[in-house]
C-alpha atoms as a PDB file:
ATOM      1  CA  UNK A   1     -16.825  -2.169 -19.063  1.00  0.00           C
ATOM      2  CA  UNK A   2     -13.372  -0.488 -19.712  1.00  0.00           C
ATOM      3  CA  UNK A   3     -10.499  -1.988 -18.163  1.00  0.00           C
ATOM      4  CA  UNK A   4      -9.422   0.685 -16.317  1.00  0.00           C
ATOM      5  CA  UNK A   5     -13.133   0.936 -14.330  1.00  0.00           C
ATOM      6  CA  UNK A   6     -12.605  -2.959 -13.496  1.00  0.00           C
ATOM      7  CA  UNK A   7      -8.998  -2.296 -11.733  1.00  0.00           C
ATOM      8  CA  UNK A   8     -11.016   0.435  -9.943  1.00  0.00           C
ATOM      9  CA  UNK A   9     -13.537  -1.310  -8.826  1.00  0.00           C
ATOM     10  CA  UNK A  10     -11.972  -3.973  -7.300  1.00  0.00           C
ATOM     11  CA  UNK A  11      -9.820  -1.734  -5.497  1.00  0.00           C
ATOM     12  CA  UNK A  12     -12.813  -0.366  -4.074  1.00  0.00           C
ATOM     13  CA  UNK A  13     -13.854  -3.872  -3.191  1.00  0.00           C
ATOM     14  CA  UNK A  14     -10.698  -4.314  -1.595  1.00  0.00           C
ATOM     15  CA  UNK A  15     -10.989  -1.653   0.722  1.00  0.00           C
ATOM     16  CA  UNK A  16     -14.359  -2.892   1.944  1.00  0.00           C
ATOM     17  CA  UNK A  17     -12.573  -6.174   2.696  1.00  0.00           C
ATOM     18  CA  UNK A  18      -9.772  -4.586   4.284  1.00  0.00           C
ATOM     19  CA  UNK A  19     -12.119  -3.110   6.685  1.00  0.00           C
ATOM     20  CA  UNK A  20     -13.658  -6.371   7.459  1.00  0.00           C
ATOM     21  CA  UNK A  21     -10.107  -7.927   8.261  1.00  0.00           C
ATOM     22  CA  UNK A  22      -8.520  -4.884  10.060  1.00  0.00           C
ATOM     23  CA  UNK A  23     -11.707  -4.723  12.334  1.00  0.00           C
ATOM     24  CA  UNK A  24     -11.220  -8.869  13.151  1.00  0.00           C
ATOM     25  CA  UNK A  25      -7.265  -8.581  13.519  1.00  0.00           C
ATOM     26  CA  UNK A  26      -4.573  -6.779  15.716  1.00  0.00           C
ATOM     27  CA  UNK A  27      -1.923  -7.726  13.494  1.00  0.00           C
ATOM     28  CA  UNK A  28      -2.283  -4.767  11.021  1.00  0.00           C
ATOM     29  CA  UNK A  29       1.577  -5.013   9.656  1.00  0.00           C
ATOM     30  CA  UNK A  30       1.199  -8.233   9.332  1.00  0.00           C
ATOM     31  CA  UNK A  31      -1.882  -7.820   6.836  1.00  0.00           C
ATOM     32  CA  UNK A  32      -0.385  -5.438   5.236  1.00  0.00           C
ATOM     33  CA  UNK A  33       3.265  -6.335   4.787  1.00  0.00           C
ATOM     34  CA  UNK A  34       1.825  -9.578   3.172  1.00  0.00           C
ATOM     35  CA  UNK A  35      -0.723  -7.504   1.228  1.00  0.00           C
ATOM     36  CA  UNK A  36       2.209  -5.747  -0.111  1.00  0.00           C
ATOM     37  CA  UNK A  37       4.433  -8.488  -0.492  1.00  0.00           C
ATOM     38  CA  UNK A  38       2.452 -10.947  -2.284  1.00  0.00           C
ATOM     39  CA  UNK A  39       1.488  -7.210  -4.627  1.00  0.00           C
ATOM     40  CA  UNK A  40       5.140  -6.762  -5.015  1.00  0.00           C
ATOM     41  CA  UNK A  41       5.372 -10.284  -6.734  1.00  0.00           C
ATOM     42  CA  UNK A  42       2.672  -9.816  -8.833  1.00  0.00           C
ATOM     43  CA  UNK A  43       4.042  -6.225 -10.577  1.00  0.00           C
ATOM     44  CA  UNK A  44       7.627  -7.682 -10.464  1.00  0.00           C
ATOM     45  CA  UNK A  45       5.896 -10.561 -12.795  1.00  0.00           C
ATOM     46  CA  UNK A  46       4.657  -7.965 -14.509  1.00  0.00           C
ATOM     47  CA  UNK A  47       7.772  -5.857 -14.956  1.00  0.00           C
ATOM     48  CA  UNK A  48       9.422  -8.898 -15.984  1.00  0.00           C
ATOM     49  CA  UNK A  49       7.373 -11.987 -17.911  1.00  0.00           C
ATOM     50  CA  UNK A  50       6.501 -11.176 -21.135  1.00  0.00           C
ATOM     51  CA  UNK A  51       2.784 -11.451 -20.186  1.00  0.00           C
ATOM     52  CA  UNK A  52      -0.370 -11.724 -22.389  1.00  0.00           C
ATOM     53  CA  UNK A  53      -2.447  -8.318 -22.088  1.00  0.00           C
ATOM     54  CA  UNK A  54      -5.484  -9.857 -20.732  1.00  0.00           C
ATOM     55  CA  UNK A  55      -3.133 -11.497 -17.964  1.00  0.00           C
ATOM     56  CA  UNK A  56      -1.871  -8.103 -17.389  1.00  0.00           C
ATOM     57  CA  UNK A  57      -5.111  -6.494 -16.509  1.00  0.00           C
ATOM     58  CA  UNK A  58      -5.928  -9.556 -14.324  1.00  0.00           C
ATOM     59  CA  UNK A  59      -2.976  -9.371 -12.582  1.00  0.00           C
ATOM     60  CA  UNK A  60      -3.258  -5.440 -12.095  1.00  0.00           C
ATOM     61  CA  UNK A  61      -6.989  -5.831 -11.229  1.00  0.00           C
ATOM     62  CA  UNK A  62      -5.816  -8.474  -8.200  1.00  0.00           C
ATOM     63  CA  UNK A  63      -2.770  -5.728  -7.575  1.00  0.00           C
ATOM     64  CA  UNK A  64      -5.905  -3.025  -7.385  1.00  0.00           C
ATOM     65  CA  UNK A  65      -7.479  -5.489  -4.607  1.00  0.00           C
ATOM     66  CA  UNK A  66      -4.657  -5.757  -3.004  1.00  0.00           C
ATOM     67  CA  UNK A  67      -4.075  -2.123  -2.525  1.00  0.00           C
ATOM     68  CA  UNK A  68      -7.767  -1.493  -1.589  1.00  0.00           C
ATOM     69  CA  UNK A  69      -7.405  -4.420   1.163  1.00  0.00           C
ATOM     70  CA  UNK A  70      -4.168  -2.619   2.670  1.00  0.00           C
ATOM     71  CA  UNK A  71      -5.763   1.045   3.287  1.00  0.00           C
ATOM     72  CA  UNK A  72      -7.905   0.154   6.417  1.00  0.00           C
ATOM     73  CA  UNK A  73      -4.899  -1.937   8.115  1.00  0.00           C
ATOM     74  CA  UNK A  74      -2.769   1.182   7.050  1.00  0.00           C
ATOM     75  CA  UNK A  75      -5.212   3.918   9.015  1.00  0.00           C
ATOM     76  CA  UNK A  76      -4.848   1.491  11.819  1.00  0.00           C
ATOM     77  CA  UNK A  77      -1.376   1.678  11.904  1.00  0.00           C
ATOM     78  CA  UNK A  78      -0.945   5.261  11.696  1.00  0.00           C
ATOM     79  CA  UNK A  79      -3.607   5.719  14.991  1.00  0.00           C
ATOM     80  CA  UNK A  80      -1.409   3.291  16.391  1.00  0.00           C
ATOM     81  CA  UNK A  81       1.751   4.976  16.346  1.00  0.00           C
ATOM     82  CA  UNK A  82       0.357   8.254  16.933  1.00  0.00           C
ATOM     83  CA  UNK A  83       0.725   9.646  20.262  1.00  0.00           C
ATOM     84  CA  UNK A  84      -2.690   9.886  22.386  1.00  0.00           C
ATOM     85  CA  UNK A  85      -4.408  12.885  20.898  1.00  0.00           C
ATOM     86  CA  UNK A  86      -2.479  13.468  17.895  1.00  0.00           C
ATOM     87  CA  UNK A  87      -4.015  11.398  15.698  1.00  0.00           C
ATOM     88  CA  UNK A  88      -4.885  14.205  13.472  1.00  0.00           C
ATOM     89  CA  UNK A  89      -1.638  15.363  12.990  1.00  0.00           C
ATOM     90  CA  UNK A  90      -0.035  12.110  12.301  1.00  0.00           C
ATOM     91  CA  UNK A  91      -2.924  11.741   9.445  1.00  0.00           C
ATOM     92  CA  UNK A  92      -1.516  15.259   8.310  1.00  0.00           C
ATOM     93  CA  UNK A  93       2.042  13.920   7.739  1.00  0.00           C
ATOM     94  CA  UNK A  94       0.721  10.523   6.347  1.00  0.00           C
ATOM     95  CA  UNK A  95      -1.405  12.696   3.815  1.00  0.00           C
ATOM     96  CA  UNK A  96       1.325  15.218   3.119  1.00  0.00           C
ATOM     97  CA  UNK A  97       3.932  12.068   2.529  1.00  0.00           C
ATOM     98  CA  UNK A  98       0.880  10.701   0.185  1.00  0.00           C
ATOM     99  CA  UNK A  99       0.501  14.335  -1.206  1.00  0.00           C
ATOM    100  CA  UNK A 100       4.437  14.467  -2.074  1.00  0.00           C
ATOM    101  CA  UNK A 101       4.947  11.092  -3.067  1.00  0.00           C
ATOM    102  CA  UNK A 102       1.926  12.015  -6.178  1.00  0.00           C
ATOM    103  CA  UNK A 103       4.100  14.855  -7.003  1.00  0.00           C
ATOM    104  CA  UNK A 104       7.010  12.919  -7.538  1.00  0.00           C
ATOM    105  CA  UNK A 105       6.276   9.641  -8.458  1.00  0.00           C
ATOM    106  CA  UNK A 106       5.315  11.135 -11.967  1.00  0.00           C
ATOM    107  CA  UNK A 107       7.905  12.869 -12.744  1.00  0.00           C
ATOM    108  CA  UNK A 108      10.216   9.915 -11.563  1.00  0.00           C
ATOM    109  CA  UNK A 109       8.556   7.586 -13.473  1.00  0.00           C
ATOM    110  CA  UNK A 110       7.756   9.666 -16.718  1.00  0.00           C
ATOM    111  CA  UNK A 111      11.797  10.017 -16.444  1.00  0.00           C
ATOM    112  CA  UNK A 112      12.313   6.134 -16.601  1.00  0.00           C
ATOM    113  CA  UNK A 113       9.930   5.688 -19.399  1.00  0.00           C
ATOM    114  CA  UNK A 114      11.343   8.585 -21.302  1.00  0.00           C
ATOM    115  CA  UNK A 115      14.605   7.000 -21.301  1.00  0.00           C
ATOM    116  CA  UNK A 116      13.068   4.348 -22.729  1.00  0.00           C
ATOM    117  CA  UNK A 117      12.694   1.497 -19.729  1.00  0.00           C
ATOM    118  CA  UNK A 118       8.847   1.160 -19.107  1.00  0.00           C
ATOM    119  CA  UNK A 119       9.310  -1.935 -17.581  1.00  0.00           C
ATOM    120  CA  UNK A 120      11.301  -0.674 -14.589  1.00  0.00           C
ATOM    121  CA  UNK A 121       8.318   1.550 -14.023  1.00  0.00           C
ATOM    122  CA  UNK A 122       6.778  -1.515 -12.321  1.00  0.00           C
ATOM    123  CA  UNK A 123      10.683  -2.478 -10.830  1.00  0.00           C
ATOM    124  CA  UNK A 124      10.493   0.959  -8.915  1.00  0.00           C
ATOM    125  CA  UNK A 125       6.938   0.635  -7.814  1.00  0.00           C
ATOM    126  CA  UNK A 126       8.253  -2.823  -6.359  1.00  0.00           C
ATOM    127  CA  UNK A 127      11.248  -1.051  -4.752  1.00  0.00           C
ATOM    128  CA  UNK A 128       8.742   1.485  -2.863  1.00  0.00           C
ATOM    129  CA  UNK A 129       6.237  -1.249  -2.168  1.00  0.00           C
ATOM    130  CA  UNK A 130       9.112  -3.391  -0.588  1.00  0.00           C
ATOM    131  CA  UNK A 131       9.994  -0.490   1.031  1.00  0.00           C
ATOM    132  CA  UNK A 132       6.822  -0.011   2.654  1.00  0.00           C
ATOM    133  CA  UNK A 133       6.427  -3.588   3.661  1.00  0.00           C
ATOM    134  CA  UNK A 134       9.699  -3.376   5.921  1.00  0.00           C
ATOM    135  CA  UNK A 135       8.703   0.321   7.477  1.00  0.00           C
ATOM    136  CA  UNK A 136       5.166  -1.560   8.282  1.00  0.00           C
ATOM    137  CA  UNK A 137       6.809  -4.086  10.033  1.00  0.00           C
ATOM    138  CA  UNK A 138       9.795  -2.256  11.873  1.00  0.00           C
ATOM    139  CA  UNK A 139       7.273   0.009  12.886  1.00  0.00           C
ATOM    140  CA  UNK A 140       4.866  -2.197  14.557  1.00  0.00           C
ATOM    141  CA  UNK A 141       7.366  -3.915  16.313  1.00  0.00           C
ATOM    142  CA  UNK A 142       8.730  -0.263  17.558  1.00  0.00           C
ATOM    143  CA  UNK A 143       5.352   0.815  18.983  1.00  0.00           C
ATOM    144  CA  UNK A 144       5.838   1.616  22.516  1.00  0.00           C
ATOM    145  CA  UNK A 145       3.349  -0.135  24.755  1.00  0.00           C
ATOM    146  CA  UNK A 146       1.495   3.594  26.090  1.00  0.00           C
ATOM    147  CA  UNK A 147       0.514   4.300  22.502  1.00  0.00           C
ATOM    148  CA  UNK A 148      -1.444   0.856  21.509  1.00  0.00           C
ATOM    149  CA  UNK A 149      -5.081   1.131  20.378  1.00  0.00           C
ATOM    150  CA  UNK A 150      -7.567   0.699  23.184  1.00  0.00           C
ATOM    151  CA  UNK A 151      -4.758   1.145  26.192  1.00  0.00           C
ATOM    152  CA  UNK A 152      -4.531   4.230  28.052  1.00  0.00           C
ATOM    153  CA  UNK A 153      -0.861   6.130  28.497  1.00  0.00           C
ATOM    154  CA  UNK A 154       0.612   5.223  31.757  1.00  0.00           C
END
């Protein structure tokens, strides 16, 4: 089985377990800021530890969980900081953000490892996924009380 297919997999895995946890929890930026946190450490390692390859795939495989466990937590986030009935449109911006950041993140990244720094390929993805961990969080805590999942606007 190809490397590559394994990483997938268990991202797919990941994403069933997400569901499992975001359906038993309430405290979706908290899931997923230490989802992304503790996959922050593990590419930083990567980016900097001279690793063996076969620890590399592990760790990118667990990384692949990881991500797959965050998505679920993530949707619920977005529907929570959507106003009531524009769910849909705040999946429009979350996809168009996903959309732009695909467009970019190549050509970003192809620019860093044509200069000759592959490593910090990993650095930036740790800069971003920091990033993410601290909008997660800021935004929870943000949420006014009208827009929570299951209440009704007053």
């Amino acid at each position: 089985m190809p490397n590559r297919f394994k990483i997938l997999l268990l991202s797919a895995i990941g994403v069933l377990a997400g569901g499992y946890l975001a359906d038993k929890t309430s405290r979706h930026a908290d899931l997923t800021a230490i989802a992304y946190g503790v996959n922050a450490l593990i590419v930083l390692g990567i980016a900097i530890l001279s690793l063996a390859p076969f620890v590399i795939v592990g760790a990118l495989a667990v990384a692949g969980f990881l991500s797959g466990l965050i998505a679920p937590s993530r949707d619920m986030l977005v529907r929570q900081v959507a106003p009531p009935g524009a769910a849909g449109r705040a999946f429009g911006i979350v996809t168009t953000g996903f959309n732009m950041g695909s467009a970019v993140g190549p050509m970003l990244f192809g620019w860093i490892m044509d200069g000759g720094h592959p490593r910090w390929v990993f650095g930036g993805a740790v800069v971003f996924m920091l990033t993410t961990v601290l909008v997660s969080l800021i935004s929870e805590r943000r949420l006014p009380k009208t827009y929570a999942v299951g209440r009704q606007p007053a």
